[in-house]
PDB file of N, CA and C in Angstrom:
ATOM      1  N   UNK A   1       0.844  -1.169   0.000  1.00  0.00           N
ATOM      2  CA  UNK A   1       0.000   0.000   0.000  1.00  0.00           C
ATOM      3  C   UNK A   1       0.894   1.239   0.000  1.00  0.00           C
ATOM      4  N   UNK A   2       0.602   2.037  -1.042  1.00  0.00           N
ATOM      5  CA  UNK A   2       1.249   3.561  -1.389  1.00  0.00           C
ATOM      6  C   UNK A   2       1.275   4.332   0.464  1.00  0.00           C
ATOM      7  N   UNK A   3       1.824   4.889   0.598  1.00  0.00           N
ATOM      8  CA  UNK A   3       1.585   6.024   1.211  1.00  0.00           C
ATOM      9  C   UNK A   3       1.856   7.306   1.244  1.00  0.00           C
ATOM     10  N   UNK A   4       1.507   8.355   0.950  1.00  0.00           N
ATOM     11  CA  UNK A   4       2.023   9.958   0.502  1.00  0.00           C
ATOM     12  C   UNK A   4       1.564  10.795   1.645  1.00  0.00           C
ATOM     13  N   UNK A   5       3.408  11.088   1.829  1.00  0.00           N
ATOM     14  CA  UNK A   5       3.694  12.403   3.166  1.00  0.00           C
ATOM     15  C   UNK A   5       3.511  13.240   2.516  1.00  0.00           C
ATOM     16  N   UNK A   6       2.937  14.270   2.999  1.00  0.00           N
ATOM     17  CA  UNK A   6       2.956  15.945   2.721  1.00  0.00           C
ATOM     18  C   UNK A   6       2.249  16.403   1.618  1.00  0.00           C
ATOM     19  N   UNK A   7       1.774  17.260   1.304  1.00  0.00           N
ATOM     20  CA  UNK A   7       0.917  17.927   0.642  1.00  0.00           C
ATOM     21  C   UNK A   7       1.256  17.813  -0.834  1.00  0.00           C
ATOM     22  N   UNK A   8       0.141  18.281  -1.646  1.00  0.00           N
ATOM     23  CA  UNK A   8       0.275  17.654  -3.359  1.00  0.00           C
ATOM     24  C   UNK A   8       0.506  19.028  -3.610  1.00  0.00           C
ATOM     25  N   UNK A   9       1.757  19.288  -4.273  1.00  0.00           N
ATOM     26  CA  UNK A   9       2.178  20.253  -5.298  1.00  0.00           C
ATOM     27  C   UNK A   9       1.054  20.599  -6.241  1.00  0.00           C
ATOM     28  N   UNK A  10       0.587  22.210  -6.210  1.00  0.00           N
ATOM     29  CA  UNK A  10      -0.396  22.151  -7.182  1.00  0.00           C
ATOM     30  C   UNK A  10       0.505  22.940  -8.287  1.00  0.00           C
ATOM     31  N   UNK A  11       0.682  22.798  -9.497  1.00  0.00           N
ATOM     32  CA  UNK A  11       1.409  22.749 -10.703  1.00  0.00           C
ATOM     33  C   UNK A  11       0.663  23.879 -11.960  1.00  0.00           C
ATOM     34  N   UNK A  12      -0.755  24.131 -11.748  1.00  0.00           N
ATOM     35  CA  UNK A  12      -1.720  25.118 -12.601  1.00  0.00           C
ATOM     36  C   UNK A  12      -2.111  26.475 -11.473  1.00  0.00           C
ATOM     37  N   UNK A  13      -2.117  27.308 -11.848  1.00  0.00           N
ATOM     38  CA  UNK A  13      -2.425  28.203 -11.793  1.00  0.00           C
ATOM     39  C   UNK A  13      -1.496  29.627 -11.920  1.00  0.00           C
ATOM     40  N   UNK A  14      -1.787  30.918 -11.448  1.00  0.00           N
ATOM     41  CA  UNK A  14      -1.029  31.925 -11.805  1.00  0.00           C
ATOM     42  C   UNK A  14       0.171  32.393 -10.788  1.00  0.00           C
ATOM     43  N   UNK A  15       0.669  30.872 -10.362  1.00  0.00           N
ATOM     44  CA  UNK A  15       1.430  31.218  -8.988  1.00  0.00           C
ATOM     45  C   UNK A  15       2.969  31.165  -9.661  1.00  0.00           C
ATOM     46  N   UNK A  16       3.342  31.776 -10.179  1.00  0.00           N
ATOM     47  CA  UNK A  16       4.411  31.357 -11.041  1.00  0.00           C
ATOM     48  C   UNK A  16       5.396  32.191 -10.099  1.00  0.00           C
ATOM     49  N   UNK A  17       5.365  33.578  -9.347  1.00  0.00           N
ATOM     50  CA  UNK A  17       6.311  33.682  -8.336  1.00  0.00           C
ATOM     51  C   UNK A  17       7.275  35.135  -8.785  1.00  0.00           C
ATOM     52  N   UNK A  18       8.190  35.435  -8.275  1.00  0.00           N
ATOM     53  CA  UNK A  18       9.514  35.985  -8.291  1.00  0.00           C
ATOM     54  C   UNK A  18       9.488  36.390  -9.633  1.00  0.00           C
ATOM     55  N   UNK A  19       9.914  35.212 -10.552  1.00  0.00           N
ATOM     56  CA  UNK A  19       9.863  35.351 -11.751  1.00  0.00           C
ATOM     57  C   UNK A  19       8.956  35.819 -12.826  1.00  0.00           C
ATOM     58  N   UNK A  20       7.814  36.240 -12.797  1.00  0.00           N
ATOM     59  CA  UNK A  20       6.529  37.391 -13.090  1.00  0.00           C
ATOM     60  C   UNK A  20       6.551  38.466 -12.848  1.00  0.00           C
ATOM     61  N   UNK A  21       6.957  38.301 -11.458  1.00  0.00           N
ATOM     62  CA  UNK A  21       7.260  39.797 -10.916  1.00  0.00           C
ATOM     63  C   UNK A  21       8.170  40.486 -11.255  1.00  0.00           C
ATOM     64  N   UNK A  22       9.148  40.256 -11.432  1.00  0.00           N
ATOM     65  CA  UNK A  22      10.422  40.839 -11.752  1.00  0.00           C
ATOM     66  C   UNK A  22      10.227  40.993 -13.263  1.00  0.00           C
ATOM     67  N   UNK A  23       9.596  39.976 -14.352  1.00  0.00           N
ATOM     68  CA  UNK A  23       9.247  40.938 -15.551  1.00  0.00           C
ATOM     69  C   UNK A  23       8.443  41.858 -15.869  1.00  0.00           C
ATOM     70  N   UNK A  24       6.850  42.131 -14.554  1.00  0.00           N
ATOM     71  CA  UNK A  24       6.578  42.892 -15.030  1.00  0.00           C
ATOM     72  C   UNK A  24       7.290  44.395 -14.582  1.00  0.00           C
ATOM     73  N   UNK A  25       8.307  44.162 -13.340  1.00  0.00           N
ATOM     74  CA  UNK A  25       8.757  45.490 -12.881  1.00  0.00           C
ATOM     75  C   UNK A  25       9.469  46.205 -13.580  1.00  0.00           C
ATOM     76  N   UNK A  26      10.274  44.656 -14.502  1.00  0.00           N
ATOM     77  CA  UNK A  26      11.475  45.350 -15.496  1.00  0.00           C
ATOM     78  C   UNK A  26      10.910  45.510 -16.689  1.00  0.00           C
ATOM     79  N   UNK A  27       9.838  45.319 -17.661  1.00  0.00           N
ATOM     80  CA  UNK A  27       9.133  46.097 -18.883  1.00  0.00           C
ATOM     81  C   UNK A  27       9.018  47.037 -18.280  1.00  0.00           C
ATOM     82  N   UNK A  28       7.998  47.570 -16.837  1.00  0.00           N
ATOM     83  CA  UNK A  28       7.386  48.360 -16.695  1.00  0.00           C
ATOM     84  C   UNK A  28       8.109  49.674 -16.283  1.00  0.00           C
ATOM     85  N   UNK A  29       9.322  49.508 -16.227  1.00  0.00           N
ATOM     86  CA  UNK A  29      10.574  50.487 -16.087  1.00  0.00           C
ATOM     87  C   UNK A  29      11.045  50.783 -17.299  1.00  0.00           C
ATOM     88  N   UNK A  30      11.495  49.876 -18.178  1.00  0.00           N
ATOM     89  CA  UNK A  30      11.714  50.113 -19.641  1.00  0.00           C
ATOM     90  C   UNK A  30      10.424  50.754 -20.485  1.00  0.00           C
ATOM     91  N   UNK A  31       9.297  50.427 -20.305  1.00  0.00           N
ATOM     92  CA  UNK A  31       8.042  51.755 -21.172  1.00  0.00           C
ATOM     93  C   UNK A  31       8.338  52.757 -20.373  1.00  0.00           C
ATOM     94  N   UNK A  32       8.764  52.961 -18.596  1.00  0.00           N
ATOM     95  CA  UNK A  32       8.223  54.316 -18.510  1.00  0.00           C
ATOM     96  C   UNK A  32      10.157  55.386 -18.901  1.00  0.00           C
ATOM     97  N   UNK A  33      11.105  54.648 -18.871  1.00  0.00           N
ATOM     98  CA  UNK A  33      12.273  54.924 -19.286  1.00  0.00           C
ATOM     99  C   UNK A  33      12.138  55.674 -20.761  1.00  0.00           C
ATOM    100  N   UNK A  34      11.446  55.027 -21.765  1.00  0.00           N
ATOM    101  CA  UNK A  34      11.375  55.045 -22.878  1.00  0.00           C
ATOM    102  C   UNK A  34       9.839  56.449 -23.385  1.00  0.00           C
ATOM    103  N   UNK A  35       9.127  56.573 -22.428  1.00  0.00           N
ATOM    104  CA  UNK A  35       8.221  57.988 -22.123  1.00  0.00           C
ATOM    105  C   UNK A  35       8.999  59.166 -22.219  1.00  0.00           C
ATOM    106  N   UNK A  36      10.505  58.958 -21.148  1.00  0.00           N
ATOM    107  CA  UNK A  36      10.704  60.342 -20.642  1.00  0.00           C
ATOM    108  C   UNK A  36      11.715  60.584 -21.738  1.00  0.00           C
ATOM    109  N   UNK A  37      12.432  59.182 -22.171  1.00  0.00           N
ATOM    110  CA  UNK A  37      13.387  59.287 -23.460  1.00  0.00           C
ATOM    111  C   UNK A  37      12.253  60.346 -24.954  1.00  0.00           C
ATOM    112  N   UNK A  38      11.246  60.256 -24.644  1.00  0.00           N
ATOM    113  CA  UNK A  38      10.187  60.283 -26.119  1.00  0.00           C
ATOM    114  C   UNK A  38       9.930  61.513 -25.650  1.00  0.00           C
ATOM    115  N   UNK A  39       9.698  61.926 -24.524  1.00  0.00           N
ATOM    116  CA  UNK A  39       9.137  63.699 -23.933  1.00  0.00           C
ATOM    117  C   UNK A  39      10.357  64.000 -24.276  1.00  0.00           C
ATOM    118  N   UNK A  40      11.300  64.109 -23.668  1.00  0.00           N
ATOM    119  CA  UNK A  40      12.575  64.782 -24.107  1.00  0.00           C
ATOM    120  C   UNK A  40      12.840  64.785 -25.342  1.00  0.00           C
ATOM    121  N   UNK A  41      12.703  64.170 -26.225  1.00  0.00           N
ATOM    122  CA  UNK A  41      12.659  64.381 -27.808  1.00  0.00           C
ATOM    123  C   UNK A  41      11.638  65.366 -28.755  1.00  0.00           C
ATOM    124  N   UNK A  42      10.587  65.273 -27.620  1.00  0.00           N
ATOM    125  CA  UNK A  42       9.294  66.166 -28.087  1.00  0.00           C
ATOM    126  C   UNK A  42       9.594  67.332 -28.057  1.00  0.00           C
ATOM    127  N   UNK A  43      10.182  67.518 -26.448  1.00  0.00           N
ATOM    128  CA  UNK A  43      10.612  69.057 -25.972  1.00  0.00           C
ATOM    129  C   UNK A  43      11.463  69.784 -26.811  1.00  0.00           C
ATOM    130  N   UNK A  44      12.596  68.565 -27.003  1.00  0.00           N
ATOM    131  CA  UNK A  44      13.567  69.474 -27.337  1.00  0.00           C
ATOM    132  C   UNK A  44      13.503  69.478 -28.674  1.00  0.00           C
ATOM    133  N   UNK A  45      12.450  69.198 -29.830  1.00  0.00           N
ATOM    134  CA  UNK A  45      12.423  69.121 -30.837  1.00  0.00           C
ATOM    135  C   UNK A  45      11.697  70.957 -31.397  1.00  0.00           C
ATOM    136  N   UNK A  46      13.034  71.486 -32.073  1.00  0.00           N
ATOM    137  CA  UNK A  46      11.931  72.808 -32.802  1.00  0.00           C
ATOM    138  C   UNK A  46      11.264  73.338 -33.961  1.00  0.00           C
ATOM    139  N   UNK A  47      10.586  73.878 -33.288  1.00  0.00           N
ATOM    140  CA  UNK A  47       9.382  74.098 -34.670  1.00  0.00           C
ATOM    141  C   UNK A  47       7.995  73.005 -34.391  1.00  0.00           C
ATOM    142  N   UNK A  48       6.946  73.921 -34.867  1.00  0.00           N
ATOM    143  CA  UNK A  48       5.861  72.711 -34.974  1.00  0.00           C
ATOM    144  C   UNK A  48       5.915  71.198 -35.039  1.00  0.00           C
ATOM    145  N   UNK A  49       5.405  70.512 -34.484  1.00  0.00           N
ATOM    146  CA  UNK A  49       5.526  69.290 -34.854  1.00  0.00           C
ATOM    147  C   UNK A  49       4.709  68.304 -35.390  1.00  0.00           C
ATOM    148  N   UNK A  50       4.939  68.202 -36.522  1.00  0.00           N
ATOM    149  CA  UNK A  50       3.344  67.524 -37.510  1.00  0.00           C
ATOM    150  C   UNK A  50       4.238  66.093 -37.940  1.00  0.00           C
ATOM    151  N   UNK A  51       3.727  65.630 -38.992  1.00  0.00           N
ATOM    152  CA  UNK A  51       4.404  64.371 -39.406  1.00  0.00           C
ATOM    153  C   UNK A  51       5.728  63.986 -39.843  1.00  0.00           C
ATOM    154  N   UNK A  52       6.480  65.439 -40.036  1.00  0.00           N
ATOM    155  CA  UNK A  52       8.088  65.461 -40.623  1.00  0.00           C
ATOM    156  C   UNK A  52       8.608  65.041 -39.396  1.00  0.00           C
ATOM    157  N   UNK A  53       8.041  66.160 -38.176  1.00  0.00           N
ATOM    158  CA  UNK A  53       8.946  65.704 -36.689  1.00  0.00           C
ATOM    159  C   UNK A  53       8.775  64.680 -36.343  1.00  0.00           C
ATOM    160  N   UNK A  54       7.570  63.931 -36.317  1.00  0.00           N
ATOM    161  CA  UNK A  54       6.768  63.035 -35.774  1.00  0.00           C
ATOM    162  C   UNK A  54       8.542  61.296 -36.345  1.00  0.00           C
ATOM    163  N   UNK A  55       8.118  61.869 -37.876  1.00  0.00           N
ATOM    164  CA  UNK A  55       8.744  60.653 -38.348  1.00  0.00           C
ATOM    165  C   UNK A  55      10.324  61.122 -38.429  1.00  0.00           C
ATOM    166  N   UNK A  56      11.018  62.038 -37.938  1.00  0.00           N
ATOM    167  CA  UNK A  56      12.203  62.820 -37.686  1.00  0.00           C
ATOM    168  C   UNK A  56      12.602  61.999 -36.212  1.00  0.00           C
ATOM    169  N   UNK A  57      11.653  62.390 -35.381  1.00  0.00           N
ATOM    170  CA  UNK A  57      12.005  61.456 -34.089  1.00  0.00           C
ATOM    171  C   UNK A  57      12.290  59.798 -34.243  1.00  0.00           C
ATOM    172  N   UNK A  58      11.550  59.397 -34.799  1.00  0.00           N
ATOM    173  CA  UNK A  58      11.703  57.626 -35.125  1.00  0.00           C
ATOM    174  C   UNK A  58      12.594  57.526 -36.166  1.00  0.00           C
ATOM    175  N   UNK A  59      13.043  58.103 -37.157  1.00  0.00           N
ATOM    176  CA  UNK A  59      13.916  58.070 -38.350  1.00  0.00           C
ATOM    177  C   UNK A  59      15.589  57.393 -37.325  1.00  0.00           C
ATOM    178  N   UNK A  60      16.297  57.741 -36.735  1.00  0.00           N
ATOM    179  CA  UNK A  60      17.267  57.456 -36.350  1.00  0.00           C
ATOM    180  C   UNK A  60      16.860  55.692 -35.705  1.00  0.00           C
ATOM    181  N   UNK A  61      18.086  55.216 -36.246  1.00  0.00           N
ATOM    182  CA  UNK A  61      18.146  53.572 -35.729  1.00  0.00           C
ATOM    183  C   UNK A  61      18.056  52.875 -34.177  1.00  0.00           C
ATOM    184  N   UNK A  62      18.724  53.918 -33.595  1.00  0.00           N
ATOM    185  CA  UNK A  62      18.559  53.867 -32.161  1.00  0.00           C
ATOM    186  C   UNK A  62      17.372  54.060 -31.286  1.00  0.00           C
ATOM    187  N   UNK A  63      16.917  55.172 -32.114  1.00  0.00           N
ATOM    188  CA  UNK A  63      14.986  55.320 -31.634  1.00  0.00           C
ATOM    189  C   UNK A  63      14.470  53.829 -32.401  1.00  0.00           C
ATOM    190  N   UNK A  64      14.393  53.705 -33.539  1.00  0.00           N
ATOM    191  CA  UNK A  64      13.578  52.462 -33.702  1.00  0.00           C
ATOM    192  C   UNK A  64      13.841  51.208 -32.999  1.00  0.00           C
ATOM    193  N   UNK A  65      15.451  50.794 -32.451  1.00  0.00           N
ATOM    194  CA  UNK A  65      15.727  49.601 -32.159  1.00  0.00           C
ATOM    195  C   UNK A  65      14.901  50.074 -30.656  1.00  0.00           C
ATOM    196  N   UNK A  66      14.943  51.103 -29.862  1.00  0.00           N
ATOM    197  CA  UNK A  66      14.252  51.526 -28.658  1.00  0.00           C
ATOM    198  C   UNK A  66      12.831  51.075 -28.674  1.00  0.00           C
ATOM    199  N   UNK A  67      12.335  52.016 -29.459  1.00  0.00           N
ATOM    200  CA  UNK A  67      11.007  51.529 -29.865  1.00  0.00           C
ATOM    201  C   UNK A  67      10.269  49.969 -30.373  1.00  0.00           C
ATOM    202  N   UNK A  68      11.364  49.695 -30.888  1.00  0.00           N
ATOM    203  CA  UNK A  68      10.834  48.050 -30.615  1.00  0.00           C
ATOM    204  C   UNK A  68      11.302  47.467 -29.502  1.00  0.00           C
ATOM    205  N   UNK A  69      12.449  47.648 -29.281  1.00  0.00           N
ATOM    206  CA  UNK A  69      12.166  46.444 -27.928  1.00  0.00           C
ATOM    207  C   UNK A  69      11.475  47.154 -26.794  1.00  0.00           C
ATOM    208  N   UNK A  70      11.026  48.194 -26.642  1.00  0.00           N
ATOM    209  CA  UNK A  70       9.684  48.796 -25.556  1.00  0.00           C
ATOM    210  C   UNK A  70       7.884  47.830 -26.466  1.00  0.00           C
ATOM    211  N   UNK A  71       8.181  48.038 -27.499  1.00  0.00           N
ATOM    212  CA  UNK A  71       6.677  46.808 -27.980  1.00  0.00           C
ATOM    213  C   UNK A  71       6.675  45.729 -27.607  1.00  0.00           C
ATOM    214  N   UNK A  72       8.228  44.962 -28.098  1.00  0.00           N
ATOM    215  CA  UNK A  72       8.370  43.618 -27.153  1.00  0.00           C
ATOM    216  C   UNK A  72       7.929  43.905 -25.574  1.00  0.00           C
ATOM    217  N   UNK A  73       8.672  44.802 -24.779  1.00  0.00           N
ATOM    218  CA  UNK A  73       8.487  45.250 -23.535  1.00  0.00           C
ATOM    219  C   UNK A  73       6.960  44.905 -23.096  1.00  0.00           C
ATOM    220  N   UNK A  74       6.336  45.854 -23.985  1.00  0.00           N
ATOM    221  CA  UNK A  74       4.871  45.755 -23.732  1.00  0.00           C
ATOM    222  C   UNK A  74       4.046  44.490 -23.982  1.00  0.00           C
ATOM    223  N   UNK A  75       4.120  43.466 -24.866  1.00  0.00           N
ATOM    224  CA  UNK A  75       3.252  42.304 -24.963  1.00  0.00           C
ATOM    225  C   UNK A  75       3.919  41.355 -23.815  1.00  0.00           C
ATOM    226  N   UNK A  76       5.280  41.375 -23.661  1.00  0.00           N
ATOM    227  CA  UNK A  76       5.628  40.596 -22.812  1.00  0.00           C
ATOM    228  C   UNK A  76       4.802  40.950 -21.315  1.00  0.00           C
ATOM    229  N   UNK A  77       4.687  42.024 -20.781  1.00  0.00           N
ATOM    230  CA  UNK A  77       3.865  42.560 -19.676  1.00  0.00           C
ATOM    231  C   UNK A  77       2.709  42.333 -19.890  1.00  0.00           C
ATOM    232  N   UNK A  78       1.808  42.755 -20.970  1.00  0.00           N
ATOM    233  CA  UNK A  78       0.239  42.359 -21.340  1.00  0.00           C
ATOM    234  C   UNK A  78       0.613  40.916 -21.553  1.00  0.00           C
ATOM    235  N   UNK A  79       1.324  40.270 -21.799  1.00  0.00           N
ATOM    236  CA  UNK A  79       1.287  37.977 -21.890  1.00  0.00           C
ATOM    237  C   UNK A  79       0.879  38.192 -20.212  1.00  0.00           C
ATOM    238  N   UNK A  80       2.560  38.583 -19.498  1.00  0.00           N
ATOM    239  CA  UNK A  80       1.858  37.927 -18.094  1.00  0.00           C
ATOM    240  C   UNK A  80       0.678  38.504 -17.784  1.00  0.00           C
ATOM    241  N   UNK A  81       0.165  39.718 -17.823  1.00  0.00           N
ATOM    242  CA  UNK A  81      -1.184  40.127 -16.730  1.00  0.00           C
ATOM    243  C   UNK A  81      -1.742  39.312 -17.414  1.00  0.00           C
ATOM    244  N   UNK A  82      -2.415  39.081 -18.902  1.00  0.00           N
ATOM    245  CA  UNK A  82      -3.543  38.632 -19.295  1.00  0.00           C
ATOM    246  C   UNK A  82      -3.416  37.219 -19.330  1.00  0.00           C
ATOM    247  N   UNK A  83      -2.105  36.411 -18.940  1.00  0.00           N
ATOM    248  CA  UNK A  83      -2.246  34.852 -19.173  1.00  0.00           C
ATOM    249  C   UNK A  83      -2.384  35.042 -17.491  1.00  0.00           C
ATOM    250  N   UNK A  84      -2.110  35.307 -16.147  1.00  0.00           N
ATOM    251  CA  UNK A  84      -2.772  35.239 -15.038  1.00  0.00           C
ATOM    252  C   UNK A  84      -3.674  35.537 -14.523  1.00  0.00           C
ATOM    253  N   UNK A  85      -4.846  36.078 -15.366  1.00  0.00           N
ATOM    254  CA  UNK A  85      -5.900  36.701 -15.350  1.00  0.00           C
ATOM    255  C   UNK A  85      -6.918  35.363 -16.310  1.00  0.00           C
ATOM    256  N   UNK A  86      -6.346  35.100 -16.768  1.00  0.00           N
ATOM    257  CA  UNK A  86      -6.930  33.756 -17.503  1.00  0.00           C
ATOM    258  C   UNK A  86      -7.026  32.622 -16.569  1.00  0.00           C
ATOM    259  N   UNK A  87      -5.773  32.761 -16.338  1.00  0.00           N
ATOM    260  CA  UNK A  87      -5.403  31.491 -15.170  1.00  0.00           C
ATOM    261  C   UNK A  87      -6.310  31.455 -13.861  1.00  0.00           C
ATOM    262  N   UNK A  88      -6.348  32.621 -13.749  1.00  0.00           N
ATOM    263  CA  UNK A  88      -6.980  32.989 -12.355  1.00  0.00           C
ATOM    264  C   UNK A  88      -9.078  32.716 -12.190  1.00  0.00           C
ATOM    265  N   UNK A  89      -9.481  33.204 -13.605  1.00  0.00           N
ATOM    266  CA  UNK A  89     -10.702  33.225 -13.486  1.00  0.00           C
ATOM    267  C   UNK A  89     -11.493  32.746 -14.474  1.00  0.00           C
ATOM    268  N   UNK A  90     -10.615  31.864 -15.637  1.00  0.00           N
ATOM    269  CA  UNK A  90     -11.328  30.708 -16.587  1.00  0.00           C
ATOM    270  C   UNK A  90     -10.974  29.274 -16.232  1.00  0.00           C
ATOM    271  N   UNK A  91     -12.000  28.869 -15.526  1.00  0.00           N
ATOM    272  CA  UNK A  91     -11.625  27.071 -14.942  1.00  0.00           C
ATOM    273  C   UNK A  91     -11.684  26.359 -15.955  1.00  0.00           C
ATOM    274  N   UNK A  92     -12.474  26.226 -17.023  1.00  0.00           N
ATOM    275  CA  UNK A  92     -12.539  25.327 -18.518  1.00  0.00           C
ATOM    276  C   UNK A  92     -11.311  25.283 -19.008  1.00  0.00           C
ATOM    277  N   UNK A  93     -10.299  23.758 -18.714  1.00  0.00           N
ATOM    278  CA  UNK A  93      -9.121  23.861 -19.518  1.00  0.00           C
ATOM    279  C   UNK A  93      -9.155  24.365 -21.221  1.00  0.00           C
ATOM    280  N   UNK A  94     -10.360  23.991 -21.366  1.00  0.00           N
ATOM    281  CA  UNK A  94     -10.052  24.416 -22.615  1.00  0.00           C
ATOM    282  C   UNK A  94     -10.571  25.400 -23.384  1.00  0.00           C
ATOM    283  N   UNK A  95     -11.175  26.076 -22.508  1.00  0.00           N
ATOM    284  CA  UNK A  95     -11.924  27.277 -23.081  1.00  0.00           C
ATOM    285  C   UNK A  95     -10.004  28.379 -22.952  1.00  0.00           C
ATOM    286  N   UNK A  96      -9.977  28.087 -21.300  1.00  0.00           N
ATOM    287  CA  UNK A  96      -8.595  28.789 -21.096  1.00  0.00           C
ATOM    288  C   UNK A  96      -7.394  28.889 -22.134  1.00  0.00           C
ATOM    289  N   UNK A  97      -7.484  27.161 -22.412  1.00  0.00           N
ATOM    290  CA  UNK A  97      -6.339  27.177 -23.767  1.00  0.00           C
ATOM    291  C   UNK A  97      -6.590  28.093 -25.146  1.00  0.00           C
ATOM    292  N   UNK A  98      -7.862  27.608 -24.902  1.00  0.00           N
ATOM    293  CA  UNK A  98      -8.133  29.029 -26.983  1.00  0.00           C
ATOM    294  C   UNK A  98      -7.812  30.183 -25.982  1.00  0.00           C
ATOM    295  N   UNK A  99      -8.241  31.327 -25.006  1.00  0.00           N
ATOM    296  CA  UNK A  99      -7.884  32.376 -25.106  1.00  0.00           C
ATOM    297  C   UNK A  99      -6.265  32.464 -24.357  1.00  0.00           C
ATOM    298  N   UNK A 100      -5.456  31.638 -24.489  1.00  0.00           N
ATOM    299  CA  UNK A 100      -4.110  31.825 -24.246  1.00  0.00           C
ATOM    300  C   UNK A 100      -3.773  31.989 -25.752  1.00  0.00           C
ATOM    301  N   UNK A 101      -4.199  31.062 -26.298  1.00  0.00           N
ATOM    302  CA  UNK A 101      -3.905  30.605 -27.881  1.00  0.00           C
ATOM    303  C   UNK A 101      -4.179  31.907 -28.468  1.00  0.00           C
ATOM    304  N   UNK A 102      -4.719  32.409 -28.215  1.00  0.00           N
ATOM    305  CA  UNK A 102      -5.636  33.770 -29.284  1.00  0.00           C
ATOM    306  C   UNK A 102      -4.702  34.517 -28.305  1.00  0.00           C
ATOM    307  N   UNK A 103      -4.059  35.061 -27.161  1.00  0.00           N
ATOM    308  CA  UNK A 103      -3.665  35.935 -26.856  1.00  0.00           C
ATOM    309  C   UNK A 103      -2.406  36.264 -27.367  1.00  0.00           C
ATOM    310  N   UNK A 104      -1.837  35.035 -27.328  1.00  0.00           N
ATOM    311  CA  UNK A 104      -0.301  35.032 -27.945  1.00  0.00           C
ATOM    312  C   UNK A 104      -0.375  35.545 -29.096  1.00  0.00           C
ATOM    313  N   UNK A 105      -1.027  34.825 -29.932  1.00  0.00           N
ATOM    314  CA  UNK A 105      -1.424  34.995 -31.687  1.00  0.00           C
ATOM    315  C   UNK A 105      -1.878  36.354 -31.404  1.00  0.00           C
ATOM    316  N   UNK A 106      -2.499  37.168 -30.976  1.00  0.00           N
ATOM    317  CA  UNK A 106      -2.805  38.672 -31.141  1.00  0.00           C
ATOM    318  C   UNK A 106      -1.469  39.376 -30.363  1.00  0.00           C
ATOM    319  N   UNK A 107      -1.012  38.990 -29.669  1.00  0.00           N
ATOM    320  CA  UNK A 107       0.148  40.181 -29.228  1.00  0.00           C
ATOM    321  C   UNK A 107       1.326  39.752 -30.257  1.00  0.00           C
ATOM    322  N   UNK A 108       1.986  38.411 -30.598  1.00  0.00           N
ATOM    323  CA  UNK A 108       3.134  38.539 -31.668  1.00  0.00           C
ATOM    324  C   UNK A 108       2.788  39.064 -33.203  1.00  0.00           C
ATOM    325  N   UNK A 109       1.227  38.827 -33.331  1.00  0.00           N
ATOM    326  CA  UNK A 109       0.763  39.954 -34.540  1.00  0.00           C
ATOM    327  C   UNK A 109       0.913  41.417 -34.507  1.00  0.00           C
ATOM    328  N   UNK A 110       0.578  42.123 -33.512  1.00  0.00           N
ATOM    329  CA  UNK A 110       0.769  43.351 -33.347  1.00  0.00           C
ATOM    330  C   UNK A 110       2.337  43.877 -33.101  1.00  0.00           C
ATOM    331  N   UNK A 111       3.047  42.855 -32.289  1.00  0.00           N
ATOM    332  CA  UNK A 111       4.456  43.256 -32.168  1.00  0.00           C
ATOM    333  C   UNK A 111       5.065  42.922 -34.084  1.00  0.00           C
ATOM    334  N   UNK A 112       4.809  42.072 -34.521  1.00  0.00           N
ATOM    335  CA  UNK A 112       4.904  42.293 -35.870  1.00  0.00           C
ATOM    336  C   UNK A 112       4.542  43.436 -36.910  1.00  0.00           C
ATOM    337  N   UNK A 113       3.547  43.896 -36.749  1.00  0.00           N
ATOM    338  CA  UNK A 113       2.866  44.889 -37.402  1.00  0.00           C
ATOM    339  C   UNK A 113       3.534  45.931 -36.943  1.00  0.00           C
ATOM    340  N   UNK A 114       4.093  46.856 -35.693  1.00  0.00           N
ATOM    341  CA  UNK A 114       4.738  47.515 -34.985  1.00  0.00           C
ATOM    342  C   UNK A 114       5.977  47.216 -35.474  1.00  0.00           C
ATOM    343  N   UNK A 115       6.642  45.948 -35.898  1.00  0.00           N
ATOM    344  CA  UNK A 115       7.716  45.854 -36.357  1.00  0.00           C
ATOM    345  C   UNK A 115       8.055  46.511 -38.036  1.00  0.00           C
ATOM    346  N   UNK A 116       6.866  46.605 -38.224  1.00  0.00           N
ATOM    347  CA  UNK A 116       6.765  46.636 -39.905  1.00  0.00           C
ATOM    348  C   UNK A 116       6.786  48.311 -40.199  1.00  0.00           C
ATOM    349  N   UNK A 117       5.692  48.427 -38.945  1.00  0.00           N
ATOM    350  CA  UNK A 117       5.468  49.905 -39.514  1.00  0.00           C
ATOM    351  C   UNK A 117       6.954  50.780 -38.688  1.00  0.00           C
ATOM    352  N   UNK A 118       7.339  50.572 -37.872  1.00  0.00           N
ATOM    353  CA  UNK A 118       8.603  51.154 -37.581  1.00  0.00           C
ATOM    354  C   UNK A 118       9.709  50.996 -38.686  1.00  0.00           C
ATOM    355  N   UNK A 119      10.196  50.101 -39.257  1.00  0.00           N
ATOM    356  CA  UNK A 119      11.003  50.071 -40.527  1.00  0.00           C
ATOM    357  C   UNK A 119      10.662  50.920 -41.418  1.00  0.00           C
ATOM    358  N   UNK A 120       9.571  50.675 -41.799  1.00  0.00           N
ATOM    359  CA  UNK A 120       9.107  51.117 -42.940  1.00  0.00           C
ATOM    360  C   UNK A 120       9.098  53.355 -43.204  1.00  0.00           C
ATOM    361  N   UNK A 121       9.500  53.562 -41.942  1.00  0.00           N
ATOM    362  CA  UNK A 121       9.920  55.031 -41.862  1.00  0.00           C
ATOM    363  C   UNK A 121      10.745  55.373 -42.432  1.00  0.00           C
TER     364      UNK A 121
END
């Protein structure tokens, strides 16, 4: 006859720990890093600013490589809230799985599209 000491490891849910936390603190430092980097470009930019400045600011390689990895920044932060928010309050394994499935598939689409239209300046 089996016998099992101590409590059953539960393995599902949004308890993932340390490691969540610390990505969303560190995106969420890199978007707001990347705000004051983008105000300061606004400020110190002269003359009106319509679509020449607009695409004057993003034109340099260093703003775009910025600007994308702050998009990465951002889906990676919207994955965790919205896959522990899934986790947390859709019990249907498999209802849960399509909207993980659909979440991923909509944030690496948009970080794509964001990828496209930033080049394309």
């Amino acid at each position: 006859m089996a016998v099992n000491y101590g409590s059953k490891r539960v393995v599902t849910g949004a308890h993932y720990g340390l490691r969540d936390w610390l990505v969303q603190r560190f995106t969420a430092v890199l978007m707001a890093l990347f705000t004051l980097v983008l105000l300061a470009q606004v400020l110190l930019h002269a003359g009106p600013l319509g679509y020449e400045g607009w695409a004057g600011i993003f034109a340099a390689p260093w703003m775009k490589f910025l600007t994308f990895g702050v998009v990465v920044a951002l889906a990676w932060h919207a994955w965790v809230g919205v896959r522990d928010i899934w986790m947390d309050y859709i019990k249907p394994v498999g209802l849960r799985l399509a909207l993980h499935v659909f979440t991923l598939v909509w944030l690496v689409g948009c970080t794509g599209w964001a990828f496209q239209v930033l080049w394309r300046l």
